[in-house]
Protein backbone atom coordinates (compact mmCIF):
# COMPACT_ATOMS: atom_id res chain seq x y z
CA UNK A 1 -39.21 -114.90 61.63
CA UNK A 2 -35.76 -113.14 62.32
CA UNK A 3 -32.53 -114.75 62.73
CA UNK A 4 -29.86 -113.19 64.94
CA UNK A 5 -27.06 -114.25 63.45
CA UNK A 6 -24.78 -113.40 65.81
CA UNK A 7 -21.16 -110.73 65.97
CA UNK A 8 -19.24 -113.65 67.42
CA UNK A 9 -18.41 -112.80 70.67
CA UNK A 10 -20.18 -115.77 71.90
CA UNK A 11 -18.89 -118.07 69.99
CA UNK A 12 -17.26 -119.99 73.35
CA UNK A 13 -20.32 -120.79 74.45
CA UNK A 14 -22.43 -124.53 73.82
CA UNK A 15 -25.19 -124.49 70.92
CA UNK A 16 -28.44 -125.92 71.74
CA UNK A 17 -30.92 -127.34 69.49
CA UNK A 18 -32.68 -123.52 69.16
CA UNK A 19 -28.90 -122.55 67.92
CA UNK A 20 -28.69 -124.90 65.12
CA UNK A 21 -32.40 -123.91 63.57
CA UNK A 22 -30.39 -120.52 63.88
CA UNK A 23 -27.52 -121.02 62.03
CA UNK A 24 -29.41 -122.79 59.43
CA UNK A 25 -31.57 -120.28 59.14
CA UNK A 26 -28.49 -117.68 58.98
CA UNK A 27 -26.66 -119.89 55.96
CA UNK A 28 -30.36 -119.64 53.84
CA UNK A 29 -30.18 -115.43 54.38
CA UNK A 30 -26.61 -115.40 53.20
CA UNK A 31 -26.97 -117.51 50.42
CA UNK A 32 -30.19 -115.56 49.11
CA UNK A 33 -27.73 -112.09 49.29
CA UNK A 34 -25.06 -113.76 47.49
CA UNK A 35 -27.49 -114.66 44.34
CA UNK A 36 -28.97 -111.20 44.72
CA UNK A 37 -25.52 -110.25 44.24
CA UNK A 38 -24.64 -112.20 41.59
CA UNK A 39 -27.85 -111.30 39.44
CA UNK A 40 -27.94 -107.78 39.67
CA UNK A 41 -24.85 -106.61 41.34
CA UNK A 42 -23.01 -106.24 38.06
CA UNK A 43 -25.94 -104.78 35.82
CA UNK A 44 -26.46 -101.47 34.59
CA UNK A 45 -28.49 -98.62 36.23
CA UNK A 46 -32.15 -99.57 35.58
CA UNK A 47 -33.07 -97.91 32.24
CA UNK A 48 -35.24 -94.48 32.02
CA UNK A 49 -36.17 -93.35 29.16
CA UNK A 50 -34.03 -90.21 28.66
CA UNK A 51 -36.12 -86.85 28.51
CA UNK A 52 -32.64 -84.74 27.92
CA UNK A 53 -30.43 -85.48 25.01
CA UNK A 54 -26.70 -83.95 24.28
CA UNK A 55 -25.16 -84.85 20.75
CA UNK A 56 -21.17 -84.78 19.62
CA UNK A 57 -20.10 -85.21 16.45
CA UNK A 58 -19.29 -83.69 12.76
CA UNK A 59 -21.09 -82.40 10.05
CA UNK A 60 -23.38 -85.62 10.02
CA UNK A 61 -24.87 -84.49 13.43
CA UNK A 62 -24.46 -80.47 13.72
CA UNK A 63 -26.64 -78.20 13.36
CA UNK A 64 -25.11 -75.30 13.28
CA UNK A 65 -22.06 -74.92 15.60
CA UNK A 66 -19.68 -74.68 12.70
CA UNK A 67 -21.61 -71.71 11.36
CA UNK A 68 -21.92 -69.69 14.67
CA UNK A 69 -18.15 -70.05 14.93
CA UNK A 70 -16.91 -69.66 11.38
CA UNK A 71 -18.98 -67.69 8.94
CA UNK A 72 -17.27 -68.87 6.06
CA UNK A 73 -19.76 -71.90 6.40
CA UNK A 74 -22.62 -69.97 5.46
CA UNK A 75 -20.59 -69.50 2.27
CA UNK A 76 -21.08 -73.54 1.82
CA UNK A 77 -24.02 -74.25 2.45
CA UNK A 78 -25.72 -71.32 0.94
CA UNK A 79 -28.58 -72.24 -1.95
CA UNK A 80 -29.49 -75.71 -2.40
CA UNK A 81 -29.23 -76.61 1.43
CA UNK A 82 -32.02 -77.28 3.47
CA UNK A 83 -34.59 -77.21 0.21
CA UNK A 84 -36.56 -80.42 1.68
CA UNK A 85 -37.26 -79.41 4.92
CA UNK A 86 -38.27 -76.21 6.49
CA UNK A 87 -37.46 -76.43 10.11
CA UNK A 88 -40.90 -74.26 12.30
CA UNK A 89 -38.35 -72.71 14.73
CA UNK A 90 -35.67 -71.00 12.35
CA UNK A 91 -37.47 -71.10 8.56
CA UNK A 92 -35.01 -70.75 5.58
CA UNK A 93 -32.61 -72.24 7.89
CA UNK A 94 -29.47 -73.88 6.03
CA UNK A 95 -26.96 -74.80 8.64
CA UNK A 96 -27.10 -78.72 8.08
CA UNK A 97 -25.09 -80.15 5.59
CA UNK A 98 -27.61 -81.97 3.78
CA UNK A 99 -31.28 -81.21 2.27
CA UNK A 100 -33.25 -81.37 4.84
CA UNK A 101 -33.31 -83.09 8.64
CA UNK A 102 -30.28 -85.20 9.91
CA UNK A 103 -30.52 -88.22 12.05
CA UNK A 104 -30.17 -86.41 15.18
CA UNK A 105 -33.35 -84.18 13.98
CA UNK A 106 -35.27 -87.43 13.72
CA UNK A 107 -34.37 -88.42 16.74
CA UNK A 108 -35.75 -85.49 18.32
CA UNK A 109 -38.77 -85.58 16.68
CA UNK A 110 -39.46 -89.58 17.25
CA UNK A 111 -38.94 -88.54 21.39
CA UNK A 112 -41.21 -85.53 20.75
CA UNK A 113 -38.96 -83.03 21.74
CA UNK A 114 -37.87 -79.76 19.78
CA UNK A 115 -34.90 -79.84 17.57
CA UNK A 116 -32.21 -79.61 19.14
CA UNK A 117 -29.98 -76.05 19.02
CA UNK A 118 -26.36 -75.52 19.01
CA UNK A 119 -24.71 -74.78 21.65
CA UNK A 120 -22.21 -72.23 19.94
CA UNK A 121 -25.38 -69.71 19.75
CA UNK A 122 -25.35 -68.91 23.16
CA UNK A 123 -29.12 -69.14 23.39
CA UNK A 124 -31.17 -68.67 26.54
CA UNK A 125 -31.28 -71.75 28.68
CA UNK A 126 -35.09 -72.12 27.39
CA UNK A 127 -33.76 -72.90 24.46
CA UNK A 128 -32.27 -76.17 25.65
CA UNK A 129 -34.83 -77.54 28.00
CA UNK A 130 -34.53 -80.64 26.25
CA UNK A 131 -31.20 -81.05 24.77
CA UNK A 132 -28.43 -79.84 23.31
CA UNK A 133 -25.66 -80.15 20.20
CA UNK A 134 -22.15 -80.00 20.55
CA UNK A 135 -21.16 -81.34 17.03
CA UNK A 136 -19.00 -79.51 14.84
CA UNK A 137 -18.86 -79.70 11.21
CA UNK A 138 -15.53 -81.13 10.40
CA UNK A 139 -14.50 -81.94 13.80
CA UNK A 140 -12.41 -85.10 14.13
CA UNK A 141 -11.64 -87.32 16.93
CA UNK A 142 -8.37 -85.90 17.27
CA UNK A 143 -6.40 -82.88 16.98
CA UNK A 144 -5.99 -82.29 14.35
CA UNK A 145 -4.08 -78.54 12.58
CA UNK A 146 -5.88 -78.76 9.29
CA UNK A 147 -8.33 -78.04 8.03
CA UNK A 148 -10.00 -76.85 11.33
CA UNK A 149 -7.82 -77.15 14.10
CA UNK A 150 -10.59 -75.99 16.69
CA UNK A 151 -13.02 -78.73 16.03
CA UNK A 152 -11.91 -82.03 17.45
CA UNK A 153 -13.72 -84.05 20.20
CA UNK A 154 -12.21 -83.28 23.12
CA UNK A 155 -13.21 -79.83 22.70
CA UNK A 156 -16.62 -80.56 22.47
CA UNK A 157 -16.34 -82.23 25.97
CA UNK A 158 -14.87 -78.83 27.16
CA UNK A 159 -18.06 -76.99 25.76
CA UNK A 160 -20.43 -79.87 27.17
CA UNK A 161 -18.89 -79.09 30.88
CA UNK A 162 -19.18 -74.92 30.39
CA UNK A 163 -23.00 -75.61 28.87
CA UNK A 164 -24.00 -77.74 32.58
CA UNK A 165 -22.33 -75.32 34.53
CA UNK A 166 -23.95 -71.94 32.68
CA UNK A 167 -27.28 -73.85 32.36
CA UNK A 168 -30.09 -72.05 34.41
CA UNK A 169 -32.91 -73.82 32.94
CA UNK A 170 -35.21 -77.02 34.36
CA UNK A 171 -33.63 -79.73 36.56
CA UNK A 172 -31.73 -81.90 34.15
CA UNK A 173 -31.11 -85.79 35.59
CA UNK A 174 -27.75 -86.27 33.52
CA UNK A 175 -27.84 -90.01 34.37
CA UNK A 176 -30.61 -90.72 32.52
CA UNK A 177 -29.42 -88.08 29.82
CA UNK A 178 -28.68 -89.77 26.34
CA UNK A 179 -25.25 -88.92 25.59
CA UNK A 180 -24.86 -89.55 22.05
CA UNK A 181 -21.22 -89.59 20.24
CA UNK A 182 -22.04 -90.94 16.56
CA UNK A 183 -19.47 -91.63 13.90
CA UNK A 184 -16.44 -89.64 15.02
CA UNK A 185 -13.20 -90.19 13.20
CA UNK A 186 -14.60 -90.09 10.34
CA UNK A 187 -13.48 -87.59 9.61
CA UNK A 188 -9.51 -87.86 10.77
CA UNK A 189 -9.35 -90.99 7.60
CA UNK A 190 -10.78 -88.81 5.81
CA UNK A 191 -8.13 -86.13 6.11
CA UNK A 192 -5.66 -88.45 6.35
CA UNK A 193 -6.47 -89.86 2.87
CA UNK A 194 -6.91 -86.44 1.62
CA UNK A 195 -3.29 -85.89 2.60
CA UNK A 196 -2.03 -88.85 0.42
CA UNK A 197 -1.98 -91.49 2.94
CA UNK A 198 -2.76 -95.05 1.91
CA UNK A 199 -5.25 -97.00 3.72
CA UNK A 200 -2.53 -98.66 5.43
CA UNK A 201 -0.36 -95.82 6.59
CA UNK A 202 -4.06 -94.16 7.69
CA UNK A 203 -4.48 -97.21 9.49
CA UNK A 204 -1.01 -97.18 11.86
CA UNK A 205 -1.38 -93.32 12.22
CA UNK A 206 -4.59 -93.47 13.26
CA UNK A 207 -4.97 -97.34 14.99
CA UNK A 208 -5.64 -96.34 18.69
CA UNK A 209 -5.86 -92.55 18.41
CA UNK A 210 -9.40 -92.55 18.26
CA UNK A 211 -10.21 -95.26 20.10
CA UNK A 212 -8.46 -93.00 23.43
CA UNK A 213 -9.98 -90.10 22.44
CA UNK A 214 -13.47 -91.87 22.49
CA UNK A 215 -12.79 -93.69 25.81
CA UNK A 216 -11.68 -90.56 27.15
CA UNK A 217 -14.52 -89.13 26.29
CA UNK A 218 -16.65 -91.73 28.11
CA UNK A 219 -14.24 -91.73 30.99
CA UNK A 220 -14.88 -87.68 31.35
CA UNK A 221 -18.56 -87.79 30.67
CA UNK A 222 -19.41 -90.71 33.42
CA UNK A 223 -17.23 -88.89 35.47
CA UNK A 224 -19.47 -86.27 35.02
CA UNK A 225 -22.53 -88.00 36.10
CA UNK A 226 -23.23 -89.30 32.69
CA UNK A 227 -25.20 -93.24 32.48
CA UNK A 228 -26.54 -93.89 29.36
CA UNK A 229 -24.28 -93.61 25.69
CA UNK A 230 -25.14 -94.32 22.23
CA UNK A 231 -21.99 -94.41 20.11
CA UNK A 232 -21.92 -94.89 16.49
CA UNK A 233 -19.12 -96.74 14.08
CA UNK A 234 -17.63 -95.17 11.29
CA UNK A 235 -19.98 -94.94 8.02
CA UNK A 236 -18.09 -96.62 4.70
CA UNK A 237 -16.46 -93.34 3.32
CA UNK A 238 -15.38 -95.30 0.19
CA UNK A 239 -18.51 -95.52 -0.72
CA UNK A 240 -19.10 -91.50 -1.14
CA UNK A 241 -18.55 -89.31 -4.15
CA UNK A 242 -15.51 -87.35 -2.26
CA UNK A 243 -13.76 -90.33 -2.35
CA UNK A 244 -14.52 -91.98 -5.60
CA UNK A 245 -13.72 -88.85 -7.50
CA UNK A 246 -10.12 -88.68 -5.40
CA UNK A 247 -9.43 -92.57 -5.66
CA UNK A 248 -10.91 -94.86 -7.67
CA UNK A 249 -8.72 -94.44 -10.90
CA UNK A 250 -6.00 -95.57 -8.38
CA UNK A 251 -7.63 -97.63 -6.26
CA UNK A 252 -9.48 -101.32 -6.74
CA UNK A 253 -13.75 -101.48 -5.45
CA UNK A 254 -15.77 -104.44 -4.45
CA UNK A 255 -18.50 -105.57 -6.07
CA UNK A 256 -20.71 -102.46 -5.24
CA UNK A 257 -18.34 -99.47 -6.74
CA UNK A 258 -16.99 -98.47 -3.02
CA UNK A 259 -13.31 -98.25 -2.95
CA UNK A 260 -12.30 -101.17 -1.27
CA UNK A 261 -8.95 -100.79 0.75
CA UNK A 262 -10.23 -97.55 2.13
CA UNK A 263 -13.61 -98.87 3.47
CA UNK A 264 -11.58 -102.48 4.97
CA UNK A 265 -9.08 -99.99 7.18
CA UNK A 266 -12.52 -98.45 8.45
CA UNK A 267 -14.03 -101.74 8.92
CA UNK A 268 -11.42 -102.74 11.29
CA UNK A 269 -11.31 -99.51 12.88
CA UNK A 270 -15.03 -100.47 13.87
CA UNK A 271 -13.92 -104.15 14.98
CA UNK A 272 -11.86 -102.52 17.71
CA UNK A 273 -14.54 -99.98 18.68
CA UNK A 274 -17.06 -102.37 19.06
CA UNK A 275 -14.61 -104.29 21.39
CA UNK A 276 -13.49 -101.21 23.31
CA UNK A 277 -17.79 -100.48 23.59
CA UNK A 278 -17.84 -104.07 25.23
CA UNK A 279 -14.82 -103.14 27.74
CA UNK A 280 -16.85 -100.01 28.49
CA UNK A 281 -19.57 -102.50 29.86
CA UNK A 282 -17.24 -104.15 31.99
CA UNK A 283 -15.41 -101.22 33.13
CA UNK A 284 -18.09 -99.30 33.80
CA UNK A 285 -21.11 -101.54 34.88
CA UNK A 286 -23.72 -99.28 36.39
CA UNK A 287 -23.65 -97.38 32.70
CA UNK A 288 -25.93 -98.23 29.39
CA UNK A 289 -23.67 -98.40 26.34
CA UNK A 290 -25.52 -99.41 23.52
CA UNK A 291 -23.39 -99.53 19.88
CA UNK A 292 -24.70 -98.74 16.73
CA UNK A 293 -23.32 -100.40 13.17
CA UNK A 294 -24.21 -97.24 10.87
CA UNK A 295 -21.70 -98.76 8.50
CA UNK A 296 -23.60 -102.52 8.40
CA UNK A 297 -26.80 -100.00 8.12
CA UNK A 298 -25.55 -97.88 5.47
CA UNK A 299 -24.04 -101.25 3.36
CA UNK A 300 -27.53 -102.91 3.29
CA UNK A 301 -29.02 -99.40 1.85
CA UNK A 302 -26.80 -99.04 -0.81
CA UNK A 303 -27.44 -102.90 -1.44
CA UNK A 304 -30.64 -103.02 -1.41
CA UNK A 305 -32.07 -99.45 -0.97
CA UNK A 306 -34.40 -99.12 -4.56
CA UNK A 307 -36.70 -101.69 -3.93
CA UNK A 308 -36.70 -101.84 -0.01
CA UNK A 309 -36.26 -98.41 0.96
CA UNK A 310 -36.86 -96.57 -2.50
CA UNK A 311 -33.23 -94.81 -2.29
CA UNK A 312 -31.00 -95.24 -5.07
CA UNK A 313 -27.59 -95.12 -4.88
CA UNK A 314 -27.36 -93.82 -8.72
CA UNK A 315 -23.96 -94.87 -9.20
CA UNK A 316 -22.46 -93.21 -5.48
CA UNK A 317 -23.49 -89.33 -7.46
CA UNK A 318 -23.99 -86.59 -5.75
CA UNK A 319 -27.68 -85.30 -6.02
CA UNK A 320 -26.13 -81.61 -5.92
CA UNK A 321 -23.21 -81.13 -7.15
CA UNK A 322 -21.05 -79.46 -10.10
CA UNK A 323 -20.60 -82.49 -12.68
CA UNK A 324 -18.17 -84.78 -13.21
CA UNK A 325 -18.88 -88.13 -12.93
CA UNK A 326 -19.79 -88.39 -9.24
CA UNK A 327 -21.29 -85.00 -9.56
CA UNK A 328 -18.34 -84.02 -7.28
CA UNK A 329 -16.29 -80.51 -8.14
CA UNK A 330 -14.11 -79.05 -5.77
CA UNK A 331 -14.19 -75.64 -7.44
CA UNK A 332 -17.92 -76.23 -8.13
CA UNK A 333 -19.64 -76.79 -4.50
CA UNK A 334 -23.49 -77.21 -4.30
CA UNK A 335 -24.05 -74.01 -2.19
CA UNK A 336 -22.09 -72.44 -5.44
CA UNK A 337 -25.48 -71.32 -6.54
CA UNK A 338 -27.08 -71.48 -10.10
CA UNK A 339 -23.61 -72.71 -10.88
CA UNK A 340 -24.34 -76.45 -9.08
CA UNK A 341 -26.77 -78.52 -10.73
CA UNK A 342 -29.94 -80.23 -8.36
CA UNK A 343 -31.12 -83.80 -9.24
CA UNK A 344 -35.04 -83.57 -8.91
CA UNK A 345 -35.66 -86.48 -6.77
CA UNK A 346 -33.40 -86.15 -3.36
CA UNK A 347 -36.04 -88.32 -1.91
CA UNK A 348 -34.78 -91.16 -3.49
CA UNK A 349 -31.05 -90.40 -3.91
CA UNK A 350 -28.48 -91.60 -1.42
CA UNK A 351 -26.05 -88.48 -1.07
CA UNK A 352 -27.30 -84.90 -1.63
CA UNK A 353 -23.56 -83.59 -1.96
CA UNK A 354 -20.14 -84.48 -2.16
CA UNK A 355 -19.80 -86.94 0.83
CA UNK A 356 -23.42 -85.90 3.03
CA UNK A 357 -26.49 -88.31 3.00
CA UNK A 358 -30.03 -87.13 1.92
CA UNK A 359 -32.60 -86.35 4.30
CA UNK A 360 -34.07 -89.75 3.02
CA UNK A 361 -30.93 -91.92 3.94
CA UNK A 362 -30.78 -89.97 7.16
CA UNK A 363 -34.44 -90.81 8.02
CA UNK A 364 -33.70 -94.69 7.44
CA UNK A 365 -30.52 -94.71 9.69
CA UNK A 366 -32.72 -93.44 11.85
CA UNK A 367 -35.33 -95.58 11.88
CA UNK A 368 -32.76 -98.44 11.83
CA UNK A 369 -30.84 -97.16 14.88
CA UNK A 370 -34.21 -96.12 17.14
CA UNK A 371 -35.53 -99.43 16.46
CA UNK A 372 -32.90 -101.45 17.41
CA UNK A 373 -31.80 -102.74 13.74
CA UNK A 374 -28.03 -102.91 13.78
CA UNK A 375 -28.20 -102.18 17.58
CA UNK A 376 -26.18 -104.31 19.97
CA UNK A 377 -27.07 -103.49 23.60
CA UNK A 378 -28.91 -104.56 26.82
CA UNK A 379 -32.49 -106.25 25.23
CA UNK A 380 -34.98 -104.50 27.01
CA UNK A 381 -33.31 -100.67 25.75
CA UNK A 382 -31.55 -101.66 22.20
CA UNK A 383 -34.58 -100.95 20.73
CA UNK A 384 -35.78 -97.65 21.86
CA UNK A 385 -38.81 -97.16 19.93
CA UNK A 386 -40.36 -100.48 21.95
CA UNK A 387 -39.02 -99.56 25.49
CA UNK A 388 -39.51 -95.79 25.00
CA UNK A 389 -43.01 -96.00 22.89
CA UNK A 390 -41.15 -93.46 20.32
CA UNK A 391 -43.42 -92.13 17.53
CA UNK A 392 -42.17 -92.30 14.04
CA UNK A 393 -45.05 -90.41 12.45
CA UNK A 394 -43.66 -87.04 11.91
CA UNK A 395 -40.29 -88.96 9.35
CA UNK A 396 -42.86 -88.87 6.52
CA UNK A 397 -43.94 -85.37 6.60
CA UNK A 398 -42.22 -83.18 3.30
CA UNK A 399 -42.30 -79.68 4.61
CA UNK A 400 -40.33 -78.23 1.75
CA UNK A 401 -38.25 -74.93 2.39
CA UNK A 402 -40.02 -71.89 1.18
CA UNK A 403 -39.12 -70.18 -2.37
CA UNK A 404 -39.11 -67.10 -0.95
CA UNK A 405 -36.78 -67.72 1.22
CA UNK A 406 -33.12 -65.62 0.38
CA UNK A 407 -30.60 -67.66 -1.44
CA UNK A 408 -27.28 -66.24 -0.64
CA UNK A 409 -26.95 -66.42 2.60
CA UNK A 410 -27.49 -69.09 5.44
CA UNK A 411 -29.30 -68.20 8.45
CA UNK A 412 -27.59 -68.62 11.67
């Protein structure tokens, strides 16, 4: 049956019987809109499981941007790097700041796509059929003129724009593109600290910098076409060796050995992120935001990592290192060579240098944040490894760099 429910030019004119039925009829149509409305006018874009990934970040998600850009990071991470893992496409490879794979490189391999390459190599547009990184070692939220003044967020956002624009490879949907921005401004505490700031006086220089530069981020990107964003709070940098060896003879820890002020300011700095996530939602409705608590995730490894993950904090020391008693010398780096010493097991350690994780915590935040643990987000995507039938298989596999490979020098 159809209802005419009329323009109302005849509204002057007597209703019969017939008319009433009508109108009835009419009220029952509108009323079925209006809860159509209401129940899915405000949600998100329905969810497809991304086939194109771009990444932003630091040093705990690049993969060698910093290096293409400024060679004196092959200097750094010369030697020890990369001894766990021996990527297939670039062998000998040590342009990650850690042993082996980060969490980005797990993430690539649990959606069965190849790692992902920097975009400061200027590769073919093959080489990114499936992704991209932006992420710059160091980089900060902010700008920021020390100690690299080129590698701050927003310019990432710059290179993400020239990237779609030079692209000439395979139709990428950008909407359904997972547009990942994990743990940035890290890095500006850090530096701040560094500089001789308390936690406090990090705190009021800092309070709402980041936050803007993250929402303009979001604001740009959506802009941009962009639907579907995983961001990442900060990670507890009182608990690394960087900051223990700088601090704690100055500064109180809780009941773990992380320094305590330090890692409070950064816990409220992830209060207001997690509320500015939730204002994303409402501002931007037809977008998937989900939010990731890498610091609740990295608190309940170093808690409770020996016996339920088999990684052991030893104490917050660096597995590579040059001594001291975090294993933490700034004139004694571990790409320094023979000259840094190597713990034997940086399966089951929980930093592999001064302030990086292993490839083993790496490959439990990354389990934890693909599976939904510490996720907060719409159900039916928090946990991508359900809604995207994600295969963890490949985490296990040790593919240990070869001894052959050259020692001093990183490939790039």
């Amino acid at each position: 049956m159809v209802f005419n429910c009329g323009s109302g030019t005849d509204k002057y004119r007597e209703y019969d019987s017939m008319d009433a039925r009508r109108v009835a009829g009419c009220a029952k149509l509108h009323l079925s809109l209006v809860l159509l409305i209401l129940v899915f006018g405000q949600s998100a874009t329905a969810f497809v499981c991304p086939d194109y990934i771009y990444v932003f970040g630091d040093s705990l998600t690049d993969v060698g941007n910093a290096h293409a850009e400024l060679p004196i990071f092959n200097t750094v991470t010369n030697y020890n790097y990369g001894m766990s893992y021996s990527f297939p496409d670039r062998p000998c490879e040590r342009t990650r700041f850690s042993d082996g794979r980060l969490l980005i490189d797990y993430t690539a391999q649990a959606f069965g796509v190849p790692f992902l390459q920097p975009y400061s190599r200027h590769l073919h547009s093959s080489a990114y059929k499936h992704g991209v990184n932006f992420a710059y070692s160091g980089g900060t939220a902010k700008f920021t003129p020390i100690p690299f003044p080129t590698f701050f967020l927003e310019r990432e956002v710059e290179n993400y724009f020239k990237f779609r624009a030079s692209y000439s490879g395979p139709f990428v949907n950008v909407s359904t593109a997972l547009h990942m921005i994990p743990e940035i401004g890290a890095n500006d505490y850090i530096y701040a600290f560094t500089l001789g700031l308390s936690p406090a006086e990090a705190n009021a220089k800092l309070d709402g910098l980041i936050l803007r530069a993250i929402e303009r981020t979001v604001e740009k990107l959506h802009a941009g076409g962009a639907r579907f964003f995983y961001i990442f709070n900060l990670p507890p940098v009182g608990c690394t060796p960087f900051m223990l060896t700088l601090f704690s003879h100055r500064s109180p820890k809780d009941q773990f050995g992380c320094l305590s002020a330090h890692n409070s300011v950064i816990e409220i700095a992830n209060g207001k992120l997690k509320a500015a996530v939730d204002e994303y939602r409402r501002k931007w409705p037809d977008t998937i935001f989900l939010h990731y608590d890498s610091y609740g995730a990295a608190l309940e490894v170093i808690q409770t990592g020996p016996a339920k993950y088999g990684i052991d904090a030893d104490g917050f020391r660096a597995c590579c290192g040059g001594g001291g008693p975090y294993n933490f010398n700034p004139f004694v780096l571990c790409g320094s060579g023979k000259i840094a010493n190597v713990c034997p097991d940086p399966e089951h350690k929980l930093f592999w240098d001064f302030i990086h994780p292993t490839e083993a915590f790496f490959r439990v935040m990354a389990t934890f944040a693909l599976s939904g643990q510490y996720v907060d987000g719409p159900p039916e995507v928090a946990n991508l490894k359900a809604a995207c039938n994600l295969d963890f298989s490949s985490f296990a596999q040790s593919i240990p760099n070869s001894p052959s490979c050259p020692r001093d020098t990183a490939v790039t």
